[in-house]
C-alpha atoms as a PDB file:
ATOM      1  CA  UNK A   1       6.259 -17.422  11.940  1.00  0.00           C
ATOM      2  CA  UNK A   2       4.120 -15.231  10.127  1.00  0.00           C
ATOM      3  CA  UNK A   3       5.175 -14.599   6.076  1.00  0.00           C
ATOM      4  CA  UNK A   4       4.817 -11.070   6.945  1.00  0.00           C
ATOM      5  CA  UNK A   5       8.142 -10.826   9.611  1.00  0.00           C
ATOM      6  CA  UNK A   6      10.784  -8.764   8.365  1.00  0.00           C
ATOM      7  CA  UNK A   7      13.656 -10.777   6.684  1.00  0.00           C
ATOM      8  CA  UNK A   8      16.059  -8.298   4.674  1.00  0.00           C
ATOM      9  CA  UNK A   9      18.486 -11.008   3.778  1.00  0.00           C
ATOM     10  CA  UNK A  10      15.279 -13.302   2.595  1.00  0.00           C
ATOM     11  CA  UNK A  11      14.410  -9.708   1.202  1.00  0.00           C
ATOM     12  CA  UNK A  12      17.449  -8.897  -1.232  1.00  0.00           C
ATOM     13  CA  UNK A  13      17.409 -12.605  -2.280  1.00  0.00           C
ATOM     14  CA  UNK A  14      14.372 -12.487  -4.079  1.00  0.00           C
ATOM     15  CA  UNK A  15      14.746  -8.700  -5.201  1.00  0.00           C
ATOM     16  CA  UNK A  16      18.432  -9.992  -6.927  1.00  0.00           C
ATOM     17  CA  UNK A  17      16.362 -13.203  -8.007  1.00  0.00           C
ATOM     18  CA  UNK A  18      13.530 -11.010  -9.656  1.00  0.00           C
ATOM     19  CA  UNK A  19      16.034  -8.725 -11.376  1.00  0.00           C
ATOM     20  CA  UNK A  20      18.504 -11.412 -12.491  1.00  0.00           C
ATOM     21  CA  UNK A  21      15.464 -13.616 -14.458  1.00  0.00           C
ATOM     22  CA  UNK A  22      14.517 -10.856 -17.043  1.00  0.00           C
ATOM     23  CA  UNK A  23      11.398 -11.326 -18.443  1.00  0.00           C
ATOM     24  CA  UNK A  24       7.879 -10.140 -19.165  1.00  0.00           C
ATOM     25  CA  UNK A  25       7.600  -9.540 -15.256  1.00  0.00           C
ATOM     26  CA  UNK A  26      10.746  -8.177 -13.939  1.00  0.00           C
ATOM     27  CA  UNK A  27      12.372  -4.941 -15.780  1.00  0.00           C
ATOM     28  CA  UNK A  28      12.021  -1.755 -16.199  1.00  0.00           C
ATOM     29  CA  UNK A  29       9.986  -0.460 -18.527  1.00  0.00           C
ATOM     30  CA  UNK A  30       7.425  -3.811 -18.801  1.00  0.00           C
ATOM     31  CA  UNK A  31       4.017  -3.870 -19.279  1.00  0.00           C
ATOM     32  CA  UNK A  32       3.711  -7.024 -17.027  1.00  0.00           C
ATOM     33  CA  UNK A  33       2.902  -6.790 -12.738  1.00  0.00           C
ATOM     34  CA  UNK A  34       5.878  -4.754 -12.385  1.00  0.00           C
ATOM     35  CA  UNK A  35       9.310  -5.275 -10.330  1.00  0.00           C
ATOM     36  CA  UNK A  36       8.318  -4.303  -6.791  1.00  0.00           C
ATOM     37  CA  UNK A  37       4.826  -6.941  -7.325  1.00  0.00           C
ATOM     38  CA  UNK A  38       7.416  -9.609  -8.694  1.00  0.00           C
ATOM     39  CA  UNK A  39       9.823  -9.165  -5.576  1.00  0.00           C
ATOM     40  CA  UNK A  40       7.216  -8.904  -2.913  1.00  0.00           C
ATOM     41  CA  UNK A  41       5.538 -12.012  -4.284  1.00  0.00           C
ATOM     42  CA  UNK A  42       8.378 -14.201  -4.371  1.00  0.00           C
ATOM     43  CA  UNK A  43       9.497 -12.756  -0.865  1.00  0.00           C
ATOM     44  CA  UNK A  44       5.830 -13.633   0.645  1.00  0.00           C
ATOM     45  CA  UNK A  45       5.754 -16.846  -0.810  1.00  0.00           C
ATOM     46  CA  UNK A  46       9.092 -18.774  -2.829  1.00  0.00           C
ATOM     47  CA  UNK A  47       7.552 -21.724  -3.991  1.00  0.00           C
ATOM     48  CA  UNK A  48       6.194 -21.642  -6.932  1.00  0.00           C
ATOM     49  CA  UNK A  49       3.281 -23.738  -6.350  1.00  0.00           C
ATOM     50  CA  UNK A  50       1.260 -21.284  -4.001  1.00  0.00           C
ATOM     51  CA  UNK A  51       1.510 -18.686  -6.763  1.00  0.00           C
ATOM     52  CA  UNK A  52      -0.520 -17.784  -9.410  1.00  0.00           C
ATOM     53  CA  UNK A  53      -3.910 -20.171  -8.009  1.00  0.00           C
ATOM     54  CA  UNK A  54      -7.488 -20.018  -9.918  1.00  0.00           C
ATOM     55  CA  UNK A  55      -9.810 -19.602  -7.671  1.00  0.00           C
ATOM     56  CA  UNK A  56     -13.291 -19.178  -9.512  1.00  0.00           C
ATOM     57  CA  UNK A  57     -13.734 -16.268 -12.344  1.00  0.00           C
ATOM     58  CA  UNK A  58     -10.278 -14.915 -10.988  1.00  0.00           C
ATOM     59  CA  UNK A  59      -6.559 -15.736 -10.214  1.00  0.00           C
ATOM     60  CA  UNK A  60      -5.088 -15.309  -6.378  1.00  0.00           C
ATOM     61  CA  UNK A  61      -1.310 -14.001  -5.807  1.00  0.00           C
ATOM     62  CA  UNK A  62      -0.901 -16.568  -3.543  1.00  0.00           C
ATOM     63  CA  UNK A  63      -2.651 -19.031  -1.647  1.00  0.00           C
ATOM     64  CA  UNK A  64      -1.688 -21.144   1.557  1.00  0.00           C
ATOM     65  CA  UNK A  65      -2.464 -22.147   4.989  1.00  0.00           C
ATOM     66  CA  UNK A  66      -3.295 -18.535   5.783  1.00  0.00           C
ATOM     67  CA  UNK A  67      -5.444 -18.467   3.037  1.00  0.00           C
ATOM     68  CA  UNK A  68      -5.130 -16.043  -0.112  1.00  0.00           C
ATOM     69  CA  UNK A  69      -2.651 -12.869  -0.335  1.00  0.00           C
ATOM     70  CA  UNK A  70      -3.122 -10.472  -2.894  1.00  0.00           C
ATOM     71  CA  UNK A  71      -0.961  -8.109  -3.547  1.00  0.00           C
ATOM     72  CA  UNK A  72      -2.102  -4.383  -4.436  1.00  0.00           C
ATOM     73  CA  UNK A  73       0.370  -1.269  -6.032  1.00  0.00           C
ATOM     74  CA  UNK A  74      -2.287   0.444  -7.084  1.00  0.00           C
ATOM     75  CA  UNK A  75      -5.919   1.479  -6.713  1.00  0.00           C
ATOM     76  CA  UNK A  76      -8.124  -1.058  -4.124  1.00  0.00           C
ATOM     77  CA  UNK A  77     -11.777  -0.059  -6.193  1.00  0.00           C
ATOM     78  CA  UNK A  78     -10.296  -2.360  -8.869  1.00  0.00           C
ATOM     79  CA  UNK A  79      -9.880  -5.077  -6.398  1.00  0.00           C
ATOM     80  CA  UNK A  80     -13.346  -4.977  -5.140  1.00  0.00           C
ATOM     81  CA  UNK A  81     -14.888  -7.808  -7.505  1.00  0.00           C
ATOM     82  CA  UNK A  82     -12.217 -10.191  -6.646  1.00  0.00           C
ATOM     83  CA  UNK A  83     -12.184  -9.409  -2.920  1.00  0.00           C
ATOM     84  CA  UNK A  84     -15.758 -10.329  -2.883  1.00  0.00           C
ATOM     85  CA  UNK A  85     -15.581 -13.597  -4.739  1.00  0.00           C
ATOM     86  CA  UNK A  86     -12.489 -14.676  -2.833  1.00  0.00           C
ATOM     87  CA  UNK A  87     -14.162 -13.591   1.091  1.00  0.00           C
ATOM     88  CA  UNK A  88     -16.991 -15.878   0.351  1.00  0.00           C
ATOM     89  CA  UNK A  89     -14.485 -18.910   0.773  1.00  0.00           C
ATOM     90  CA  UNK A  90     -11.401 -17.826   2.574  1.00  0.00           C
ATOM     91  CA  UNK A  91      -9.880 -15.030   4.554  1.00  0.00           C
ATOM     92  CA  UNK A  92      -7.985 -12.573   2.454  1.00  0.00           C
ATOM     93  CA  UNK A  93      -5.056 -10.448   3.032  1.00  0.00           C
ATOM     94  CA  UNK A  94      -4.103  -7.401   0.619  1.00  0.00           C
ATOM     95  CA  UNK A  95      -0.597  -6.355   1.043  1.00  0.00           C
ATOM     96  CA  UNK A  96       0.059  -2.733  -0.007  1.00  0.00           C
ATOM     97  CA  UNK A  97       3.429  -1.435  -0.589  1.00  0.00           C
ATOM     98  CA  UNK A  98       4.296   2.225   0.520  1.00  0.00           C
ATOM     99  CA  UNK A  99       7.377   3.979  -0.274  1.00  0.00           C
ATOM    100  CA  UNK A 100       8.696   5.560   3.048  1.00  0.00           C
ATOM    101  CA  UNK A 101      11.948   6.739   0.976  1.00  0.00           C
ATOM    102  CA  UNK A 102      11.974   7.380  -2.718  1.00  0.00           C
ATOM    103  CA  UNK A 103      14.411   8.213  -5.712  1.00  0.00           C
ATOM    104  CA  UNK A 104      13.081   9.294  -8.736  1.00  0.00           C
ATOM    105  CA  UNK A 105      15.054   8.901 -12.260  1.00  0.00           C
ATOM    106  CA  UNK A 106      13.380  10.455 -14.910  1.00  0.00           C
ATOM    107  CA  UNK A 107      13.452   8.860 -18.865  1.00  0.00           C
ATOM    108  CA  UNK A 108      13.479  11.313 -21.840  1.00  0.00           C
ATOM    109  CA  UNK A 109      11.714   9.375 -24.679  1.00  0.00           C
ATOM    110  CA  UNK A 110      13.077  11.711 -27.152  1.00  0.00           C
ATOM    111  CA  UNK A 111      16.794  11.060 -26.482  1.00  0.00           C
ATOM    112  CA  UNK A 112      16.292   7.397 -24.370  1.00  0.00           C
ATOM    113  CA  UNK A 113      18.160   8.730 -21.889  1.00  0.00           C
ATOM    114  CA  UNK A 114      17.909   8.657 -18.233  1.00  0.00           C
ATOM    115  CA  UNK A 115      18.318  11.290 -15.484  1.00  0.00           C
ATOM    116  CA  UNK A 116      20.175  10.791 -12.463  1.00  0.00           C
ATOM    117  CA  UNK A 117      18.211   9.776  -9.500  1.00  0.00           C
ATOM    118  CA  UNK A 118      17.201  12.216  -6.410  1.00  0.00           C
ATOM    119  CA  UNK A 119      15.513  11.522  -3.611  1.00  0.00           C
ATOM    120  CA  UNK A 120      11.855  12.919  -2.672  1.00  0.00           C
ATOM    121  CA  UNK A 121      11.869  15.120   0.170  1.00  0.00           C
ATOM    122  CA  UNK A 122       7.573  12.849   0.139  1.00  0.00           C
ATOM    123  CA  UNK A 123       7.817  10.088   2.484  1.00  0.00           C
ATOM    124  CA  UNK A 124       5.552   7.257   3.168  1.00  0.00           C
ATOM    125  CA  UNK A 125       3.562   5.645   6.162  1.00  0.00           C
ATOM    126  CA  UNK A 126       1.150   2.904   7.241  1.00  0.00           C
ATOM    127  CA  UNK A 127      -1.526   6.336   7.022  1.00  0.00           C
ATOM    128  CA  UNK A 128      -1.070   6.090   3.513  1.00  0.00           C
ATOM    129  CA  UNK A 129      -3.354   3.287   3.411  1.00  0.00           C
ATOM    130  CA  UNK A 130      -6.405   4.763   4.478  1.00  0.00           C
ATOM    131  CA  UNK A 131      -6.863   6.516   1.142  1.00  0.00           C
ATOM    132  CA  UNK A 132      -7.210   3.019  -0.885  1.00  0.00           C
ATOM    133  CA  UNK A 133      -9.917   1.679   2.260  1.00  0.00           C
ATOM    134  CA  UNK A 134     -12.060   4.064   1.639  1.00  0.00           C
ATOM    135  CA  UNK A 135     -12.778   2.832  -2.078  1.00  0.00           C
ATOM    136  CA  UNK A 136     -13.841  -0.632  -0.426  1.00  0.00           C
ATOM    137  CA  UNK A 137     -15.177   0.458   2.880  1.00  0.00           C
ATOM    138  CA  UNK A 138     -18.430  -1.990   2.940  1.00  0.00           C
ATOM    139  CA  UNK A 139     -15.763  -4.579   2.950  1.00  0.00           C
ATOM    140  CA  UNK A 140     -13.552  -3.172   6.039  1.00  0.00           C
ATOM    141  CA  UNK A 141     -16.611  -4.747   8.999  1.00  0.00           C
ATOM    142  CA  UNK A 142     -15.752  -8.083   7.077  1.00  0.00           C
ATOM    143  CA  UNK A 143     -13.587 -10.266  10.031  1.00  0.00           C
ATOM    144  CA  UNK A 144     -11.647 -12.643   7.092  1.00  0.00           C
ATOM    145  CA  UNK A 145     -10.205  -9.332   5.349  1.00  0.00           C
ATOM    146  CA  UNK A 146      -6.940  -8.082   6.615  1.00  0.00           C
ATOM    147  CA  UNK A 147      -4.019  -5.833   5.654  1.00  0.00           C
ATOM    148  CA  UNK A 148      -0.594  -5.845   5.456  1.00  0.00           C
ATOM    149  CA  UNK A 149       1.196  -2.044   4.683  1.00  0.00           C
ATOM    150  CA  UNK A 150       4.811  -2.526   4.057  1.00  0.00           C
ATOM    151  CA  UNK A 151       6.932   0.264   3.958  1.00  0.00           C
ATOM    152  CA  UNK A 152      10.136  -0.010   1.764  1.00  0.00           C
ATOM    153  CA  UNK A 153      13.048   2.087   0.154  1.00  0.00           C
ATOM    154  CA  UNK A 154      12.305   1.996  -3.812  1.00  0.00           C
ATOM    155  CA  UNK A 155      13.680   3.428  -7.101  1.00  0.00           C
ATOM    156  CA  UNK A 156      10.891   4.711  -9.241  1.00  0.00           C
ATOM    157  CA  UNK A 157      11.198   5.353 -13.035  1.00  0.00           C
ATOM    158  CA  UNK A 158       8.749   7.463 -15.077  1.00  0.00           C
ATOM    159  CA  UNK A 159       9.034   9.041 -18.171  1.00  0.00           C
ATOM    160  CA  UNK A 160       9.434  12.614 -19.172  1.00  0.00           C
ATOM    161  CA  UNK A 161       5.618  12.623 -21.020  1.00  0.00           C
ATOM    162  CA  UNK A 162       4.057  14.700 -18.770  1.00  0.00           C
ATOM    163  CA  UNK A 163       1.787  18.060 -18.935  1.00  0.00           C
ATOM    164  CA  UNK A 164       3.957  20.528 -17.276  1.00  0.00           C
ATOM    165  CA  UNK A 165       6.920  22.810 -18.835  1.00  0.00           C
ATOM    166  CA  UNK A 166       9.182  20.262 -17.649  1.00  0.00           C
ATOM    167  CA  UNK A 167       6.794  17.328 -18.622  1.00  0.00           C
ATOM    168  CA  UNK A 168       7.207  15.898 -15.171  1.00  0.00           C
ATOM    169  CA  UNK A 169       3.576  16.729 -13.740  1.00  0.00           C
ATOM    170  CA  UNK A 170       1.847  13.901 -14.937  1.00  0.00           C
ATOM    171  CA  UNK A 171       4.785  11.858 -16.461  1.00  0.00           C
ATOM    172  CA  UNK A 172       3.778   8.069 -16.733  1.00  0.00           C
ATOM    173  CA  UNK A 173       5.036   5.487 -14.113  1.00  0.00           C
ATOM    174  CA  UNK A 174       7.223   2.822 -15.539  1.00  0.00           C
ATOM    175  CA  UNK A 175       8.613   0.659 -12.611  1.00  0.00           C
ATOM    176  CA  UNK A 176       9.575   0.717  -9.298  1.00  0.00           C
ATOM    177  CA  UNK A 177      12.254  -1.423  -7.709  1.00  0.00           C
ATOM    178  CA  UNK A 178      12.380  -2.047  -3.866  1.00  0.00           C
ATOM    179  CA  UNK A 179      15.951  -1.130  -2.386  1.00  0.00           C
ATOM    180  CA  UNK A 180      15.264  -2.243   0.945  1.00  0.00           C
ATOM    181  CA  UNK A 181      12.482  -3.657   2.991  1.00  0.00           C
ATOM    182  CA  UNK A 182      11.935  -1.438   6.082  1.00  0.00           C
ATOM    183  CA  UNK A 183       8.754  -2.145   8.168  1.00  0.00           C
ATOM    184  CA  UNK A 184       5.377  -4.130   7.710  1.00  0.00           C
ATOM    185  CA  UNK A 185       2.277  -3.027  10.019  1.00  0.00           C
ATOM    186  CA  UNK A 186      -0.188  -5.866  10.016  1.00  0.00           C
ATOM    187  CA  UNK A 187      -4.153  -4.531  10.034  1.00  0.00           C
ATOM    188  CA  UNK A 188      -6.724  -7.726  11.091  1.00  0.00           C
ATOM    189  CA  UNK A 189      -8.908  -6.064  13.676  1.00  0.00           C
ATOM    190  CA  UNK A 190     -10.316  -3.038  15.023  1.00  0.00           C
ATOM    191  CA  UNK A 191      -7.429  -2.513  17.565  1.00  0.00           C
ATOM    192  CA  UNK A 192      -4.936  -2.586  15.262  1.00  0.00           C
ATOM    193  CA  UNK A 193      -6.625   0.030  13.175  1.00  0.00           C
ATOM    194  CA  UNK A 194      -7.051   2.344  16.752  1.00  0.00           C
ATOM    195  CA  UNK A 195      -2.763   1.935  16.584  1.00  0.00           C
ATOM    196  CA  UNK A 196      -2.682   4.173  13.464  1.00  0.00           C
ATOM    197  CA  UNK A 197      -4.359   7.232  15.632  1.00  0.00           C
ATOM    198  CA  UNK A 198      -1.181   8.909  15.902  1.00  0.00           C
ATOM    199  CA  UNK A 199      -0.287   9.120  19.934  1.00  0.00           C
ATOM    200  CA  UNK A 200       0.593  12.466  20.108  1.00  0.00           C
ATOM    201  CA  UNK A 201      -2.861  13.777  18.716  1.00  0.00           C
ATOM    202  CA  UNK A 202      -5.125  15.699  21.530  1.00  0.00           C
ATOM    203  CA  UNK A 203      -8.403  13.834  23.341  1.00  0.00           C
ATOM    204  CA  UNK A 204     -10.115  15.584  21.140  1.00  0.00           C
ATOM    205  CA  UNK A 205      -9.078  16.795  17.145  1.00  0.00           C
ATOM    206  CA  UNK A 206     -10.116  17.692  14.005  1.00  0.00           C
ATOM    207  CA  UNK A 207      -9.002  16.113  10.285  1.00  0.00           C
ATOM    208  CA  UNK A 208      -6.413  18.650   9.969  1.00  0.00           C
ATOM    209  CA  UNK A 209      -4.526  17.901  13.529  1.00  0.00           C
ATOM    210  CA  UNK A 210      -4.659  14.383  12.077  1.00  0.00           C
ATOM    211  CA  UNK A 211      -3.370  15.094   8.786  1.00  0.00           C
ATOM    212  CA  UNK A 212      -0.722  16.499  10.408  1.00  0.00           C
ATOM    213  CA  UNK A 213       0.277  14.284  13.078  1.00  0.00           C
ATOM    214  CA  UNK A 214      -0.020  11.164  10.820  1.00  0.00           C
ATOM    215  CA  UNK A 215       2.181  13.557   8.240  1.00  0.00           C
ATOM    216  CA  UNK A 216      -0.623  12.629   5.473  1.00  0.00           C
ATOM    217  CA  UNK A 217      -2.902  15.142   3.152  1.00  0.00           C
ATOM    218  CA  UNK A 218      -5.961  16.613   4.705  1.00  0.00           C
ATOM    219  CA  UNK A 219      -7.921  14.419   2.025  1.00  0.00           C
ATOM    220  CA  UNK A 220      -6.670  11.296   3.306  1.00  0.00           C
ATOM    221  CA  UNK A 221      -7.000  12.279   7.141  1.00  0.00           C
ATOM    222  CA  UNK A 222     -10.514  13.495   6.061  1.00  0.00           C
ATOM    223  CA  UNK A 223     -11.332   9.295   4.754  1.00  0.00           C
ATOM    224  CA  UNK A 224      -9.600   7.955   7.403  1.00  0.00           C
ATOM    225  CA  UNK A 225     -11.676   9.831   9.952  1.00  0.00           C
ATOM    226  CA  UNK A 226     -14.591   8.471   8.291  1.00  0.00           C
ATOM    227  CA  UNK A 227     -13.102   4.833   8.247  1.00  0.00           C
ATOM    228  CA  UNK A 228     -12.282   4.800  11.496  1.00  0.00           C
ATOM    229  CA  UNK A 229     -15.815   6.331  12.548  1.00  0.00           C
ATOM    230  CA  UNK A 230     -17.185   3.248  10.310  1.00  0.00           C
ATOM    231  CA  UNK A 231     -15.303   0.953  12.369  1.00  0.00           C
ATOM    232  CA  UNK A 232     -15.997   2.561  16.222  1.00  0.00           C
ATOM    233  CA  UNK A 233     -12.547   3.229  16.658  1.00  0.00           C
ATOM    234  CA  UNK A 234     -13.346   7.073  17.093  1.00  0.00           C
ATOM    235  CA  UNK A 235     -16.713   9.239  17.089  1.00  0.00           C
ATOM    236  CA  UNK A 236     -17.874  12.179  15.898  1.00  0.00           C
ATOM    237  CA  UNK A 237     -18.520  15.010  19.216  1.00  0.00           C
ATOM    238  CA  UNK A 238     -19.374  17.928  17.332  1.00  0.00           C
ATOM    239  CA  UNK A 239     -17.665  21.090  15.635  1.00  0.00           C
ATOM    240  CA  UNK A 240     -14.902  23.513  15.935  1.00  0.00           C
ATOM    241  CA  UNK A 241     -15.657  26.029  14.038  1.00  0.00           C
ATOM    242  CA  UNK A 242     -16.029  24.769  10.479  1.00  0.00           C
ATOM    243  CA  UNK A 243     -14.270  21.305  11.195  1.00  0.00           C
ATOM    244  CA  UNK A 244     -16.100  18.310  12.709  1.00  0.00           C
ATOM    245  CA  UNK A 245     -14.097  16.970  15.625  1.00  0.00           C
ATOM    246  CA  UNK A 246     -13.234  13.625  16.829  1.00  0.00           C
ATOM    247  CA  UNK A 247     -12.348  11.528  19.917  1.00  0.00           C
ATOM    248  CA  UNK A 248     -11.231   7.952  20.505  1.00  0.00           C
ATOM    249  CA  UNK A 249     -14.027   5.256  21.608  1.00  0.00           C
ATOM    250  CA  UNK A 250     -12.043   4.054  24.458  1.00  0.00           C
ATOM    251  CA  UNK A 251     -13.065   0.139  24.778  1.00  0.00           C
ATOM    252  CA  UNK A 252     -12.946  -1.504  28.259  1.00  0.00           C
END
């Protein structure tokens, strides 16, 4: 069975496990991986052993059978040295967590204290991906890298330290805490990449009739045209208007 199948009870055991041990790497507030890397990583892989592995200049999340898993909360250009080094010898697969649902609690550093949380009316999908691949695009054509997208429920906590009247634009990220593990869309070929073109999107269409039938920002749809155009999943046909438009390469 692939360590990527959705297990909730296997799920909330190493979320409680993770929250329970304290620590430099679980919390709120720490400067360490953070809560949600923590939990995902002891989720993917519980023993101990397969954690944590040197492999050359740099240290892998985990490493088994399936080779190494790394897993990435934030940007994918800082990733790009270690991908490198670690594709020479194995395949790789970068796990990115997405927040499909999300409640945000505020802290005041002034006062310590900490709002209630309320739920973003932002949700999350597999699209959101496409904005990270297009920081490490010469790596994509590579057959041993692969991705993982998994969508959860989280609690996020940032503080009140922002540049906006209310301080919130801008306000610092301190942790976020998985609630619930919801979905994980696998990525290791071209095929599966063609499977994020959302279905309901014309034969032919334009970045913004993608942004908004993948419910993503016109930025992203615009890199994950040009991924996916990379990859010969879709091609460029010409304009409409001022927009390029698109169409799926339809392999036999």
């Amino acid at each position: 069975m692939s360590r990527f199948f959705v297990d909730s009870a296997k799920f909330s055991s190493a979320r409680d496990q993770v929250l329970a041990s304290g620590g430099e790497k679980a919390g709120i507030g720490t400067l360490g991986e953070g809560t949600l890397h923590a939990v995902l990583k002891l989720y993917l892989e519980p023993f101990s052993e397969n954690r944590e592995i040197p492999l050359g200049r740099y240290v892998a999340d985990i490493v088994g059978e399936d080779g190494v898993v790394e897993i990435q909360t934030r940007s994918f250009r800082k990733l790009l040295p270690k991908l490198r080094a670690f594709l020479e010898v194995t395949t790789v697969t970068v796990v990115y967590p997405v927040a499909r649902t999300k409640w945000l609690a505020w802290l005041d550093p002034e006062t310590g204290e900490m709002s209630k949380a309320h739920k973003s009316p932002k949700r999350g999908t597999a699209h959101d991906i496409f904005y990270e691949l297009y920081d490490i695009k010469p790596l994509l054509s590579n057959p041993n890298l692969r991705f993982c997208v998994v969508l959860l429920d989280i609690d996020e906590y940032r503080i009140l330290n922002g540049w906006s009247k209310n301080r919130k634009r801008g306000g610092a990220r301190m942790d976020r805490v998985p609630r619930e593990l919801v979905e994980t869309v696998e990525i290791r070929c071209a095929a599966d990449y063609a499977k994020l073109i959302p279905e309901d999107l014309p034969e032919k269409f334009t970045s913004a009739e993608f942004a908004k039938a993948a419910k993503i920002r016109r930025p992203a749809a615009q890199r994950a045209l040009n991924i996916l155009s990379m990859l010969d999943v879709i091609t460029h046909i010409g304009k409409r208007g001022r927009s390029y438009e698109y169409s799926r390469i339809q392999n036999e």
